[in-house]
C-alpha atoms as a PDB file:
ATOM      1  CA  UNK A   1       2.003  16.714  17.725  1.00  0.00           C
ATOM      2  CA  UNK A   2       2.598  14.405  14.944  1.00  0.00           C
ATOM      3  CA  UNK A   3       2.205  11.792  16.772  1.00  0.00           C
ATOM      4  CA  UNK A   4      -0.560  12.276  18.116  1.00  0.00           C
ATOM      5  CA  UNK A   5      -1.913  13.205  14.419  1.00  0.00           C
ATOM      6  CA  UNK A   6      -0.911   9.915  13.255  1.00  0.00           C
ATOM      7  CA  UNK A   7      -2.271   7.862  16.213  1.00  0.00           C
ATOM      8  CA  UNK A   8      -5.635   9.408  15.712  1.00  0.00           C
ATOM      9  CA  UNK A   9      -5.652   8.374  12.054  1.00  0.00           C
ATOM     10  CA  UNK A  10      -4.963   5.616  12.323  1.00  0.00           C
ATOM     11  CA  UNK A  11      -7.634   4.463  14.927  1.00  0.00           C
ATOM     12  CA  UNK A  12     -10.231   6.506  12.906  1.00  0.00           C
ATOM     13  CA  UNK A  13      -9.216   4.061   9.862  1.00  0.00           C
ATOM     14  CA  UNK A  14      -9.007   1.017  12.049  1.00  0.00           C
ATOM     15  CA  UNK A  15     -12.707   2.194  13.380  1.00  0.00           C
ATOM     16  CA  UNK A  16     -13.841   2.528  10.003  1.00  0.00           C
ATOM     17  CA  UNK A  17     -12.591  -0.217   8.181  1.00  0.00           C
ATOM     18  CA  UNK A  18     -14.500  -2.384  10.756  1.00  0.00           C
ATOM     19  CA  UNK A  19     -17.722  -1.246   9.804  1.00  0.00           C
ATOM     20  CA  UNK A  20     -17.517  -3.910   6.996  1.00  0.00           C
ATOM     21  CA  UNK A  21     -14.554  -6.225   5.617  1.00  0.00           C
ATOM     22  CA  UNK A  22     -13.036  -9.161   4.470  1.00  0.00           C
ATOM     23  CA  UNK A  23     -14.308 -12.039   5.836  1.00  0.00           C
ATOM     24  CA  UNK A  24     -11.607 -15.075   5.413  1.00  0.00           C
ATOM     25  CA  UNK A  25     -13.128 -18.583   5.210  1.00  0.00           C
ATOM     26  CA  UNK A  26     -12.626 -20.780   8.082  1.00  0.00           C
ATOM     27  CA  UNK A  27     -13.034 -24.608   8.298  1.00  0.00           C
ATOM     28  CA  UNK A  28     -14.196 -26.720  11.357  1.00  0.00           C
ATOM     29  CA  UNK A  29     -10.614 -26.427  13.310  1.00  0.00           C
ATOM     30  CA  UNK A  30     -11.361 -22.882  13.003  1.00  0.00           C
ATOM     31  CA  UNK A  31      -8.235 -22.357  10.054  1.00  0.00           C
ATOM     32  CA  UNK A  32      -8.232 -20.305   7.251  1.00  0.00           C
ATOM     33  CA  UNK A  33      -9.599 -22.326   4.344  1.00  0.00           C
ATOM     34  CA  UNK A  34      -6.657 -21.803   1.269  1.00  0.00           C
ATOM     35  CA  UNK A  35      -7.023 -22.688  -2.247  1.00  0.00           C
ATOM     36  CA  UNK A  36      -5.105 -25.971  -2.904  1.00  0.00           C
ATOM     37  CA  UNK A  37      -3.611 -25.117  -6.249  1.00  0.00           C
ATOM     38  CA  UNK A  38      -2.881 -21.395  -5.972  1.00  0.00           C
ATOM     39  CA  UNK A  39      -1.985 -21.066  -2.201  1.00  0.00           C
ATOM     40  CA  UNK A  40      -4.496 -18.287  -1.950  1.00  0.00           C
ATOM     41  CA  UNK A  41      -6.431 -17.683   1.432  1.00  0.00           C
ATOM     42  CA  UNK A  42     -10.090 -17.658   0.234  1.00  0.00           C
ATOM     43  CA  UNK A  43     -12.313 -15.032   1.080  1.00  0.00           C
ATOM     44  CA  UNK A  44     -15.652 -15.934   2.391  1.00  0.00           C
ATOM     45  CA  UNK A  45     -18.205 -12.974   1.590  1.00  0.00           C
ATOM     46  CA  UNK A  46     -16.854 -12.624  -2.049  1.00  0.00           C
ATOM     47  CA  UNK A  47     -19.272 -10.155  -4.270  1.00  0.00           C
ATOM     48  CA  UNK A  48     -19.388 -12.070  -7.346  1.00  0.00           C
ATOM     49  CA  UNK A  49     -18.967 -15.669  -8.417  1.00  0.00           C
ATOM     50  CA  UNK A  50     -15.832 -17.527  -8.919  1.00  0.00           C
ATOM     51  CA  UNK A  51     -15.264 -19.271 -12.263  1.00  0.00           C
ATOM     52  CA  UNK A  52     -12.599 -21.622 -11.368  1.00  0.00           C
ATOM     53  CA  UNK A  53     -14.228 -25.346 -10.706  1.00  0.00           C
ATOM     54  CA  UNK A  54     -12.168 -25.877  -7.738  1.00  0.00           C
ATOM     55  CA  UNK A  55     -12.390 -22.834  -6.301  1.00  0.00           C
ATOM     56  CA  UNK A  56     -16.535 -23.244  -6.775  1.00  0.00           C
ATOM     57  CA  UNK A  57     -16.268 -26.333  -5.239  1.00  0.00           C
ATOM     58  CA  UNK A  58     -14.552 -25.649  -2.019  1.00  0.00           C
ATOM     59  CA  UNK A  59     -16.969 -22.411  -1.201  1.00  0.00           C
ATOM     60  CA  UNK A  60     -19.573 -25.363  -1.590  1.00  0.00           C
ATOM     61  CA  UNK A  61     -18.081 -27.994   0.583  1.00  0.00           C
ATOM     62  CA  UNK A  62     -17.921 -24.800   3.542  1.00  0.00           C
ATOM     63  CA  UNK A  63     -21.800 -24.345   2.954  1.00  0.00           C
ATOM     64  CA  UNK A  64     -21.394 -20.814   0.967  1.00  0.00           C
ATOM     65  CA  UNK A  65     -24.382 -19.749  -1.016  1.00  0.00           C
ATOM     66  CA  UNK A  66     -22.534 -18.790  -4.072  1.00  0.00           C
ATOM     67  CA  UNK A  67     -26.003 -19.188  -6.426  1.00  0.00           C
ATOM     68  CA  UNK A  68     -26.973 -15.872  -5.224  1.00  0.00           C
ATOM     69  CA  UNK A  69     -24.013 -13.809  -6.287  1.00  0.00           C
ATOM     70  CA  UNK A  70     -24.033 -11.626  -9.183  1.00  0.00           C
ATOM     71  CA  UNK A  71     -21.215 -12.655 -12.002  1.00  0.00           C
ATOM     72  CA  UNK A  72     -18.444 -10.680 -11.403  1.00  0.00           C
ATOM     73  CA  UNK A  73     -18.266  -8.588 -15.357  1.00  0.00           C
ATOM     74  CA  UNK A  74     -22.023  -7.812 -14.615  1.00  0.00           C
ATOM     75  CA  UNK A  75     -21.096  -6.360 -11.437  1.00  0.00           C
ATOM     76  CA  UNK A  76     -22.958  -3.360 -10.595  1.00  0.00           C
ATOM     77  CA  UNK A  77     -21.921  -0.740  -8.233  1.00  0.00           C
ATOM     78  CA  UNK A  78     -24.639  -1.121  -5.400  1.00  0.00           C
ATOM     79  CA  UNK A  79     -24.675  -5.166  -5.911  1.00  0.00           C
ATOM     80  CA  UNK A  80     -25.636  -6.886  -2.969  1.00  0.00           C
ATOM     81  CA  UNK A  81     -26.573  -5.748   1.204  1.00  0.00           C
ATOM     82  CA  UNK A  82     -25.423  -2.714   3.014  1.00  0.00           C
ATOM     83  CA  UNK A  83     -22.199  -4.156   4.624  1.00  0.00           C
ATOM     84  CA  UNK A  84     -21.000  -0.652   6.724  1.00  0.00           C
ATOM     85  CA  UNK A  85     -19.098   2.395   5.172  1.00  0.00           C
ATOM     86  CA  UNK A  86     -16.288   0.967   4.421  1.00  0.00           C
ATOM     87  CA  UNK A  87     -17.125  -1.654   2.045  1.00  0.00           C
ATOM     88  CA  UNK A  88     -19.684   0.667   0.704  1.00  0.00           C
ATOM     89  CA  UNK A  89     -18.107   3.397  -0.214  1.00  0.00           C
ATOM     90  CA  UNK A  90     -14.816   2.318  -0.818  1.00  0.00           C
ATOM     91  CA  UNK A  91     -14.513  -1.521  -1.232  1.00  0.00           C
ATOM     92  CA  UNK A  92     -17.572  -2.177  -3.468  1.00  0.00           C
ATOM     93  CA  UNK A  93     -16.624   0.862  -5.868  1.00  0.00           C
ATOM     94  CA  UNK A  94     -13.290   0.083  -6.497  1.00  0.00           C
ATOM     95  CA  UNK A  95     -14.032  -3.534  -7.356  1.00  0.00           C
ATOM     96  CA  UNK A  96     -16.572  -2.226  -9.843  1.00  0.00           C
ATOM     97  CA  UNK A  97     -14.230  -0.086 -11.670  1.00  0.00           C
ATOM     98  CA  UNK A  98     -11.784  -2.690 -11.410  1.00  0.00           C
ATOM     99  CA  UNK A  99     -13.979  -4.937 -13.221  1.00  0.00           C
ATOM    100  CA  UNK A 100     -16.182  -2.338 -16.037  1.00  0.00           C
ATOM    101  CA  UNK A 101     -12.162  -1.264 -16.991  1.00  0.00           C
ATOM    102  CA  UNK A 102     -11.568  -5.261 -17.443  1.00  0.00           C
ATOM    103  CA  UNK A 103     -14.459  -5.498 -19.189  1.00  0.00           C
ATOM    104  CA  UNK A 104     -12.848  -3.039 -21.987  1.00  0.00           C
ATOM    105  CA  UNK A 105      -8.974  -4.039 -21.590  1.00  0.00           C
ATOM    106  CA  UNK A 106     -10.206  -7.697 -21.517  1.00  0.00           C
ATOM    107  CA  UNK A 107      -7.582  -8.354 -18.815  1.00  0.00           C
ATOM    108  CA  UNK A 108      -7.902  -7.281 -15.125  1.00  0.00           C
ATOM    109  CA  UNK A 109      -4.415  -7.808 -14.432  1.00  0.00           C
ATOM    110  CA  UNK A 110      -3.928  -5.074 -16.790  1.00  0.00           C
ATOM    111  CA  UNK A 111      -6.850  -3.224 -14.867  1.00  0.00           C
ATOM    112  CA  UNK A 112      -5.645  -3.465 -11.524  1.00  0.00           C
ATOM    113  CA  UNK A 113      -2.675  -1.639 -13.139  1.00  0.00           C
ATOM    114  CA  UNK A 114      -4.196   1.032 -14.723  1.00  0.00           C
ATOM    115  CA  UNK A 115      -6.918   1.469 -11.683  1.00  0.00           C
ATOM    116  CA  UNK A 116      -3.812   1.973  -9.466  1.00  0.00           C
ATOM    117  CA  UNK A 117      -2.358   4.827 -12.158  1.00  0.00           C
ATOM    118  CA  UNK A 118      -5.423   6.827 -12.184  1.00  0.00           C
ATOM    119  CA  UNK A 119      -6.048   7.263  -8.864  1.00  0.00           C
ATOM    120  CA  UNK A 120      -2.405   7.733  -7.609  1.00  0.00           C
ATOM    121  CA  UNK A 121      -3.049  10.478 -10.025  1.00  0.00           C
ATOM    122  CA  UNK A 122      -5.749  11.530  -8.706  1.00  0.00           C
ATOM    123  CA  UNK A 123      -3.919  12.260  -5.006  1.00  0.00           C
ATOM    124  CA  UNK A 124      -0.728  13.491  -7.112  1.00  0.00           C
ATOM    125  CA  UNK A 125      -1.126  16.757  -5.704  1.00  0.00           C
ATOM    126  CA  UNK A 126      -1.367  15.768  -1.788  1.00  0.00           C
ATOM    127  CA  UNK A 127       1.723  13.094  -2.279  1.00  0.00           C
ATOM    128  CA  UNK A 128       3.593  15.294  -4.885  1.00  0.00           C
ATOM    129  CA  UNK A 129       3.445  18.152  -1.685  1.00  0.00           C
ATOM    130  CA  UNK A 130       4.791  14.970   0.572  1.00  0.00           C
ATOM    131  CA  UNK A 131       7.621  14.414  -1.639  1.00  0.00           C
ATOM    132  CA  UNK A 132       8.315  18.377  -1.623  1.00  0.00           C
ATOM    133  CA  UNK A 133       9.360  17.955   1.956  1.00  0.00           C
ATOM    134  CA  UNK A 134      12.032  15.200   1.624  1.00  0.00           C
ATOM    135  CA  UNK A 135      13.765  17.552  -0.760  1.00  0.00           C
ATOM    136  CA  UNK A 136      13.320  20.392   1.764  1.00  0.00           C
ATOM    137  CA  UNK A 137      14.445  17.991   4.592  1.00  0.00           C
ATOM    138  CA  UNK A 138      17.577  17.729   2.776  1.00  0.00           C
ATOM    139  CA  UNK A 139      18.444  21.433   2.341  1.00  0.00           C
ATOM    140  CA  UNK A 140      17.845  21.635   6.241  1.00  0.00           C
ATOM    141  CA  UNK A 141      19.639  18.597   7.494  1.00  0.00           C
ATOM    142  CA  UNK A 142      23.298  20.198   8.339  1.00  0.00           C
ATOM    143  CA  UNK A 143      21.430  23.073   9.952  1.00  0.00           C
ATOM    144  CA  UNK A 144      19.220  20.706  11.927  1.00  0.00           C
ATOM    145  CA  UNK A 145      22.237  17.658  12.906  1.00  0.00           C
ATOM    146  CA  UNK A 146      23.632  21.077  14.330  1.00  0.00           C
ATOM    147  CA  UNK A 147      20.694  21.202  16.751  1.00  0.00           C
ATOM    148  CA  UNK A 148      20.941  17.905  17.199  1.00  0.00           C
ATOM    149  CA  UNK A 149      24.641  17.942  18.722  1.00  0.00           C
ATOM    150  CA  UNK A 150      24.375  21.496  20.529  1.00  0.00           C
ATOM    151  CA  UNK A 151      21.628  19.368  22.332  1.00  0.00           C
ATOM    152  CA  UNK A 152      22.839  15.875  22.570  1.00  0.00           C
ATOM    153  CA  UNK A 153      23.569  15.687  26.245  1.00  0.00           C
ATOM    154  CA  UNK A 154      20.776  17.374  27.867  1.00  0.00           C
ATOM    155  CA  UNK A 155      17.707  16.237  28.475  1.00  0.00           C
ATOM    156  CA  UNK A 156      16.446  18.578  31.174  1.00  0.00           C
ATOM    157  CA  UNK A 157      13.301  20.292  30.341  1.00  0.00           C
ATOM    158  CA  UNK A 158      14.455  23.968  29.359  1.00  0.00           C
ATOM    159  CA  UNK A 159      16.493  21.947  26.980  1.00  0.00           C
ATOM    160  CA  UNK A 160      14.411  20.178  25.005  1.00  0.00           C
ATOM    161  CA  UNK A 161      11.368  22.814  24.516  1.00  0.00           C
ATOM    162  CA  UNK A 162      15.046  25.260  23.529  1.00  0.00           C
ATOM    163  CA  UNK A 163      15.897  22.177  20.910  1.00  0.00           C
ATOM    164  CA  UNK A 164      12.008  22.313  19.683  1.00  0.00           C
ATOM    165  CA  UNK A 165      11.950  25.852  19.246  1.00  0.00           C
ATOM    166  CA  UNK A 166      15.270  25.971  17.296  1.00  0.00           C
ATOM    167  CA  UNK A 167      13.916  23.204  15.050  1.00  0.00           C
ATOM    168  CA  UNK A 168      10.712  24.954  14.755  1.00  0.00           C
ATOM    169  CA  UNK A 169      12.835  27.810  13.491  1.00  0.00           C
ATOM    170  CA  UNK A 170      14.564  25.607  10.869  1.00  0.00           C
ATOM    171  CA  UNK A 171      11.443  24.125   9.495  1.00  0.00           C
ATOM    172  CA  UNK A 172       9.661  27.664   8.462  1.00  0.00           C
ATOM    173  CA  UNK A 173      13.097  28.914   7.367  1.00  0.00           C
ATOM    174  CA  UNK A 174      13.078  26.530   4.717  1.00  0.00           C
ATOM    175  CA  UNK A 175       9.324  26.029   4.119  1.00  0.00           C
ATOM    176  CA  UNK A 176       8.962  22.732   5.492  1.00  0.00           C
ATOM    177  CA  UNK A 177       5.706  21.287   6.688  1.00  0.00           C
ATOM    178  CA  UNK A 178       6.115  18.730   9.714  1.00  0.00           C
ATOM    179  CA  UNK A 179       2.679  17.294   9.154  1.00  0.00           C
ATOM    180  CA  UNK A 180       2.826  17.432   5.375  1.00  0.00           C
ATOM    181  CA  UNK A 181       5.439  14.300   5.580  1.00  0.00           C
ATOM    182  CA  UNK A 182       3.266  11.954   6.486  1.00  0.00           C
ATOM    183  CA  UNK A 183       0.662  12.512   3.560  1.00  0.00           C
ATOM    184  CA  UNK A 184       1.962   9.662   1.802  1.00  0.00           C
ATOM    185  CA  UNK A 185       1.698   7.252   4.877  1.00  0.00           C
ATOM    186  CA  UNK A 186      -1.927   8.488   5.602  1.00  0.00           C
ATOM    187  CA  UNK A 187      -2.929   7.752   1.471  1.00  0.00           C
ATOM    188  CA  UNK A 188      -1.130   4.553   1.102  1.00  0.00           C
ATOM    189  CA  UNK A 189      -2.434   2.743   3.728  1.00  0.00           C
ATOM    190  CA  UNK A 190      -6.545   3.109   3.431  1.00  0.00           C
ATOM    191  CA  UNK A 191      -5.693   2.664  -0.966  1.00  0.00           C
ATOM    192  CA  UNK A 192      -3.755  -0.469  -0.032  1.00  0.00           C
ATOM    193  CA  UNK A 193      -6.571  -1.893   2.696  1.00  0.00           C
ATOM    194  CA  UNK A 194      -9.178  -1.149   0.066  1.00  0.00           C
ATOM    195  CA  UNK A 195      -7.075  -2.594  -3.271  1.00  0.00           C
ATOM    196  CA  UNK A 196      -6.278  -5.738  -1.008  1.00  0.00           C
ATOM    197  CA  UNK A 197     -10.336  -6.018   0.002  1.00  0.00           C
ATOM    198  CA  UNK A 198     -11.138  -5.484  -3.520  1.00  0.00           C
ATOM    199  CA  UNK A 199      -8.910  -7.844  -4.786  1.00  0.00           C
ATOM    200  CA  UNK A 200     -10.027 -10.828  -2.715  1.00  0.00           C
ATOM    201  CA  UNK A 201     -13.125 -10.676  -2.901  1.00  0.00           C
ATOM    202  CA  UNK A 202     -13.595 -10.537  -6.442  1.00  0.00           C
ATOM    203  CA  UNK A 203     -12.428 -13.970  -8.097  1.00  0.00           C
ATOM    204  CA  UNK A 204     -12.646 -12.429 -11.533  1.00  0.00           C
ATOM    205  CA  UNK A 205      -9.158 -10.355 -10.702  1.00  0.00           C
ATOM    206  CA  UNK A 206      -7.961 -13.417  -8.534  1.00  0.00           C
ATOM    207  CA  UNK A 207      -8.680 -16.037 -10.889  1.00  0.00           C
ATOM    208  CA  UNK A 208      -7.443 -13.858 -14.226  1.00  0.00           C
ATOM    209  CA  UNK A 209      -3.847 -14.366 -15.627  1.00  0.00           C
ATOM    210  CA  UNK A 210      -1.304 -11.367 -16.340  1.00  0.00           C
ATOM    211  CA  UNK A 211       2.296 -11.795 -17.900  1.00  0.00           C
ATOM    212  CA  UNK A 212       2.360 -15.854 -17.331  1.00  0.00           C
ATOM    213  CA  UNK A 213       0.961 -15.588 -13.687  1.00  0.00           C
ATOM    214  CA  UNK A 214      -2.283 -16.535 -12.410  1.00  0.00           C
ATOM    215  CA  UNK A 215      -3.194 -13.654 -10.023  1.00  0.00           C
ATOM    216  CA  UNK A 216      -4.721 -15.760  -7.348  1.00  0.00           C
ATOM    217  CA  UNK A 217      -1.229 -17.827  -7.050  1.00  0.00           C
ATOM    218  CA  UNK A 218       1.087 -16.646  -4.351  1.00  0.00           C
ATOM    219  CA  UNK A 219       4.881 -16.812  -5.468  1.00  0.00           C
ATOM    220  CA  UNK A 220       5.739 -19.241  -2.763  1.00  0.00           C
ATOM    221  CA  UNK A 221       3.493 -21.361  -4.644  1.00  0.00           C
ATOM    222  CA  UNK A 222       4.417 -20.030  -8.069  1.00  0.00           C
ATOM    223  CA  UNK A 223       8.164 -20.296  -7.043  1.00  0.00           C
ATOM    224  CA  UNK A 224       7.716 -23.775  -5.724  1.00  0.00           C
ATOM    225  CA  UNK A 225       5.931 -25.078  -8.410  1.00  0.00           C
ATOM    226  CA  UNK A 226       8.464 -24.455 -10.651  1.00  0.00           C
ATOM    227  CA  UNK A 227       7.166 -21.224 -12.514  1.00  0.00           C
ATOM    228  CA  UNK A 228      10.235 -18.574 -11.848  1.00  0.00           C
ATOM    229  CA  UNK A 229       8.118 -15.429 -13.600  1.00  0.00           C
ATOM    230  CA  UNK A 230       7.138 -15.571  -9.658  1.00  0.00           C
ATOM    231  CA  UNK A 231      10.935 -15.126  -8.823  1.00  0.00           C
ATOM    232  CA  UNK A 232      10.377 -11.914 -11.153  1.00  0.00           C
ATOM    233  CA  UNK A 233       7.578 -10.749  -9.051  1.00  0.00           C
ATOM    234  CA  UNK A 234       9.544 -11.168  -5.914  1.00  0.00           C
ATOM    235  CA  UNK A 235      12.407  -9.329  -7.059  1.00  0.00           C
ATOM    236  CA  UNK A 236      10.239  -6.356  -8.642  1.00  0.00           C
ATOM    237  CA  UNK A 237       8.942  -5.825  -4.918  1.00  0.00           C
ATOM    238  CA  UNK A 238      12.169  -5.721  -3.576  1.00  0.00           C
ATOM    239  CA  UNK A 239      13.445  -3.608  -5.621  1.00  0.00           C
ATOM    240  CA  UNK A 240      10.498  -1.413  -5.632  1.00  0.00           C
ATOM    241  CA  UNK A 241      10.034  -1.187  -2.107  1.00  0.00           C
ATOM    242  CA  UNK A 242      13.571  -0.600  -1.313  1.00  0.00           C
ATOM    243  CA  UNK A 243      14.004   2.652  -3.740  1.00  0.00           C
ATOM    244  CA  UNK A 244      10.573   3.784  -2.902  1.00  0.00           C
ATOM    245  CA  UNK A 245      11.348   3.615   1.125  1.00  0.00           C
ATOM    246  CA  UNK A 246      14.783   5.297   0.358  1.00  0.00           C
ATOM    247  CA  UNK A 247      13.409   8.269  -1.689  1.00  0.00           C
ATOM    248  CA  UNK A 248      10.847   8.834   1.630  1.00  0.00           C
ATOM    249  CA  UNK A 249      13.568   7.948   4.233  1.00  0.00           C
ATOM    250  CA  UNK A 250      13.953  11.561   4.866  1.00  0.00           C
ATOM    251  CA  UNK A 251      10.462  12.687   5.624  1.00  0.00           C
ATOM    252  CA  UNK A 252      11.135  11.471   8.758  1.00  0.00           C
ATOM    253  CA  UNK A 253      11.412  13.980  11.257  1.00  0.00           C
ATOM    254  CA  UNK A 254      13.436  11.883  13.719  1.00  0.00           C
ATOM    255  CA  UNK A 255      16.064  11.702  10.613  1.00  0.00           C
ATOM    256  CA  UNK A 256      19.116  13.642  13.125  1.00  0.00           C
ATOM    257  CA  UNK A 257      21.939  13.238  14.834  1.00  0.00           C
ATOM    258  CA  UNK A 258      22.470   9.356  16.518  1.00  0.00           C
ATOM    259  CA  UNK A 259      19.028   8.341  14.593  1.00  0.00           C
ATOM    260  CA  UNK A 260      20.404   8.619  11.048  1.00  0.00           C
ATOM    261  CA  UNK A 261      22.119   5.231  11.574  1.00  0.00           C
ATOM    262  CA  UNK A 262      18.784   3.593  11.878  1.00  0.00           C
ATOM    263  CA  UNK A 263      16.783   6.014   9.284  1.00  0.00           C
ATOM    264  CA  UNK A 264      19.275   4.664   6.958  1.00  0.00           C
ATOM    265  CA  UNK A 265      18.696   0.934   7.791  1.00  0.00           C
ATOM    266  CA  UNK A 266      14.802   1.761   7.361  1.00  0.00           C
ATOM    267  CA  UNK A 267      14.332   0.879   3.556  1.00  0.00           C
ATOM    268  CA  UNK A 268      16.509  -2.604   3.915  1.00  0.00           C
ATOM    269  CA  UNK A 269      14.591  -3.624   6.813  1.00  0.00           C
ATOM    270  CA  UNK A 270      10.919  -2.993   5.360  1.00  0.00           C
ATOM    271  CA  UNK A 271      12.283  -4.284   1.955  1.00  0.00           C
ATOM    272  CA  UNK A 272      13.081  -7.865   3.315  1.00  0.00           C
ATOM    273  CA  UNK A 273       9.732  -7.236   5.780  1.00  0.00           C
ATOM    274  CA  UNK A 274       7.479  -6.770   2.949  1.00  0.00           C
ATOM    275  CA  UNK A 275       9.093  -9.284   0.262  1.00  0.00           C
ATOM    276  CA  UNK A 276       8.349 -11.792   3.215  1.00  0.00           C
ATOM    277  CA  UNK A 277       4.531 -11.080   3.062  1.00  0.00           C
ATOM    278  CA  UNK A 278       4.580 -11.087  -0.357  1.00  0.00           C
ATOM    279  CA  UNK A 279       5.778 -14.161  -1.246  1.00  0.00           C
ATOM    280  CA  UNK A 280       2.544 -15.013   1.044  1.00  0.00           C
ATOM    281  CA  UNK A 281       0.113 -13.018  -0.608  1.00  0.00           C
ATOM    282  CA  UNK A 282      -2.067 -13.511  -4.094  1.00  0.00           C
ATOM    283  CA  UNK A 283       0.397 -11.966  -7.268  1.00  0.00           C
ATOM    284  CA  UNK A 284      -2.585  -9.634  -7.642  1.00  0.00           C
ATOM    285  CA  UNK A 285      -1.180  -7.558  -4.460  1.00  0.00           C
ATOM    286  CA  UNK A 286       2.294  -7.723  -5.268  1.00  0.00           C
ATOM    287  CA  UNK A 287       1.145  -6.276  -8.970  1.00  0.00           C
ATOM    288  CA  UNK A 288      -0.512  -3.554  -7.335  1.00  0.00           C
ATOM    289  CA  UNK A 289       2.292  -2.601  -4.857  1.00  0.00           C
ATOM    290  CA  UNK A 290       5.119  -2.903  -7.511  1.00  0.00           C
ATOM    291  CA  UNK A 291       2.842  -0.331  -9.456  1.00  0.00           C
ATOM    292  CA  UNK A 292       2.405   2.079  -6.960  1.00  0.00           C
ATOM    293  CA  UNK A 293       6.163   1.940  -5.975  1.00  0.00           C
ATOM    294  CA  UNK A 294       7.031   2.712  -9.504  1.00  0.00           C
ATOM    295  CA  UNK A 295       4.499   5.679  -9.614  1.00  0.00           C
ATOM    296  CA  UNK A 296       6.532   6.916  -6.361  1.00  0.00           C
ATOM    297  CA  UNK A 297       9.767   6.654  -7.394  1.00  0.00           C
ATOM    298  CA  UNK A 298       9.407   8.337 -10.898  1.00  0.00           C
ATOM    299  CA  UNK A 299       7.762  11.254  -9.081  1.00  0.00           C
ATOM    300  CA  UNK A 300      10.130  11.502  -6.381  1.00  0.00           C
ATOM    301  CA  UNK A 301      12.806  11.152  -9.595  1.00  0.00           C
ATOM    302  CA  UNK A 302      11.254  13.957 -11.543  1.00  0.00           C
ATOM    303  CA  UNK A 303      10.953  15.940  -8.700  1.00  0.00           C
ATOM    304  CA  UNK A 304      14.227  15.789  -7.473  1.00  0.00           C
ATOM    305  CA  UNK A 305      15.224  16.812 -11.115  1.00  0.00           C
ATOM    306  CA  UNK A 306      12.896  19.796 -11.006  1.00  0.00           C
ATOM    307  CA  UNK A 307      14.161  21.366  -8.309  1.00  0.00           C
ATOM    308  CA  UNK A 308      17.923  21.089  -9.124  1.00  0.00           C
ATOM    309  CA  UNK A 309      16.897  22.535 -12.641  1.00  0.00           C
ATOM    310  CA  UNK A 310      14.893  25.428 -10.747  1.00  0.00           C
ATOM    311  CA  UNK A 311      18.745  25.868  -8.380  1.00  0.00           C
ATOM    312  CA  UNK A 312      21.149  26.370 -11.694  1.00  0.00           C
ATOM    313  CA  UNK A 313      18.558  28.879 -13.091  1.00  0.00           C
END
């Protein structure tokens, strides 16, 4: 059932995001046109104009009108053609508050940042419930790894819809929620398709600086150029990532028995997965991600402490 839940999803966001993206710019070999100083991979249907000579001059040597395009603090909310839903309503938006909250911080690095606070605040309640059940998961887990090995030979039929029912059982004796676990993956992954849209197509964010990095610069780049505040970066997604995957680790379902080997491996794995993109990607995304991590693990922290509190009264 969850499954099925999930796959639906996440073709319905797939579906929708295609009704109007990112466009990356492509040169005459067909390749993705990058910025030769910052490593970035441009965007081609940016919403406002880029500031940065160089980066003005290569969207001119690929033909792009960029005369026509609104500057980016005068952004307005409806600026520019219907594109389809998703840039619409979500893209478009979100780079406009990104930019008016620039506009009065004077820094969208320190935007992006505070953009990412308010609305993870916003869906506190539907990821706060999420976190709920990893807490719950772990007041069930010795009744639930006893399912696991009353049932670990048998695979017949009568079986396994036995071994469902007894889970079942488990679940509402200890108020759990199967499909309230993956809240967090449904949120997170629409926020971080739309921050990442928003991000590169706005050069004002991309071509801003924040804490001795130029957002637009990737870390490889950064790292390789000599400037080790990148290495910082880097190492605040790792760490991020990993304690944020660990504190979620057990909203898995499949978290029993001879799969708790590999539920534990889970947070190194998409640690080293994701700090591998990253060093790839502008320091604007890996700004935003380290932000939301933090916002994760200090409510999975606080939550954690609440309910032990709530046990020794």
């Amino acid at each position: 059932m969850i499954k099925k839940i999930t796959r639906v999803f996440l073709i319905g966001i797939i579906l929708f995001s295609l009704t109007g993206c990112t466009k990356t710019l492509i040169d005459e070999d067909n390749k993705a046109v990058k910025n030769p100083v910052t490593g970035q991979t441009l965007t081609e249907n940016i919403i406002c104009k880029p500031q940065d000579e160089k980066t003005i001059e290569v969207y001119k040597e690929h033909d792009i009108d960029i005369d026509q395009l609104p500057e980016c603090h005068d952004l307005k909310i409806n600026s520019g053609s219907y594109e389809g839903l998703w840039t619409n309503i979500f893209v478009e938006p979100l780079a406009w508050f990104i930019i008016q909250v620039g506009n009065v911080v004077k820094n969208y690095g320190l935007a992006l940042i505070i953009t990412s606070l308010l609305i993870r605040f916003i869906v506190l309640p539907l990821t706060r419930k999420s976190a709920m059940q990893s807490e719950l998961l772990k007041e069930a887990q010795k009744d639930l790894n006893k399912i696991e090995k009353k049932y670990i030979n048998k695979t017949d039929q009568e079986s396994l819809m036995k071994k469902s029912q007894e889970m079942t059982m488990v679940y509402k004796k200890h108020g759990i929620n199967p499909v309230a676990g993956c809240l967090v993956a449904f949120i997170q992954l629409p926020l971080f398709i739309a921050f990442f849209e928003a991000i590169n197509r706005v050069p004002a964010i991309f071509e801003d600086h924040f804490l001795w990095m130029q957002m637009g610069t990737t870390p490889w780049v950064g790292i390789t150029s000599g400037n080790f505040v990148y290495l910082l970066l880097l190492i605040a997604i790792a760490a991020t990532t990993y304690f944020s995957f660990k504190f979620s680790a057990a909203d898995s379902m499949a978290s029993t028995g001879s799969q708790m080997g590999t539920m534990k491996k889970m947070p190194l794995i998409m640690t080293i997965v994701i700090v591998i993109m990253g060093m790839f990607m502008t320091s604007a995304i890996g700004i935003y991600w380290v932000t939301t991590n933090l916002f994760t693990v200090v409510q999975n922290i606080l939550i954690k402490r609440s309910r032990e509190k709530n046990e020794k009264i």
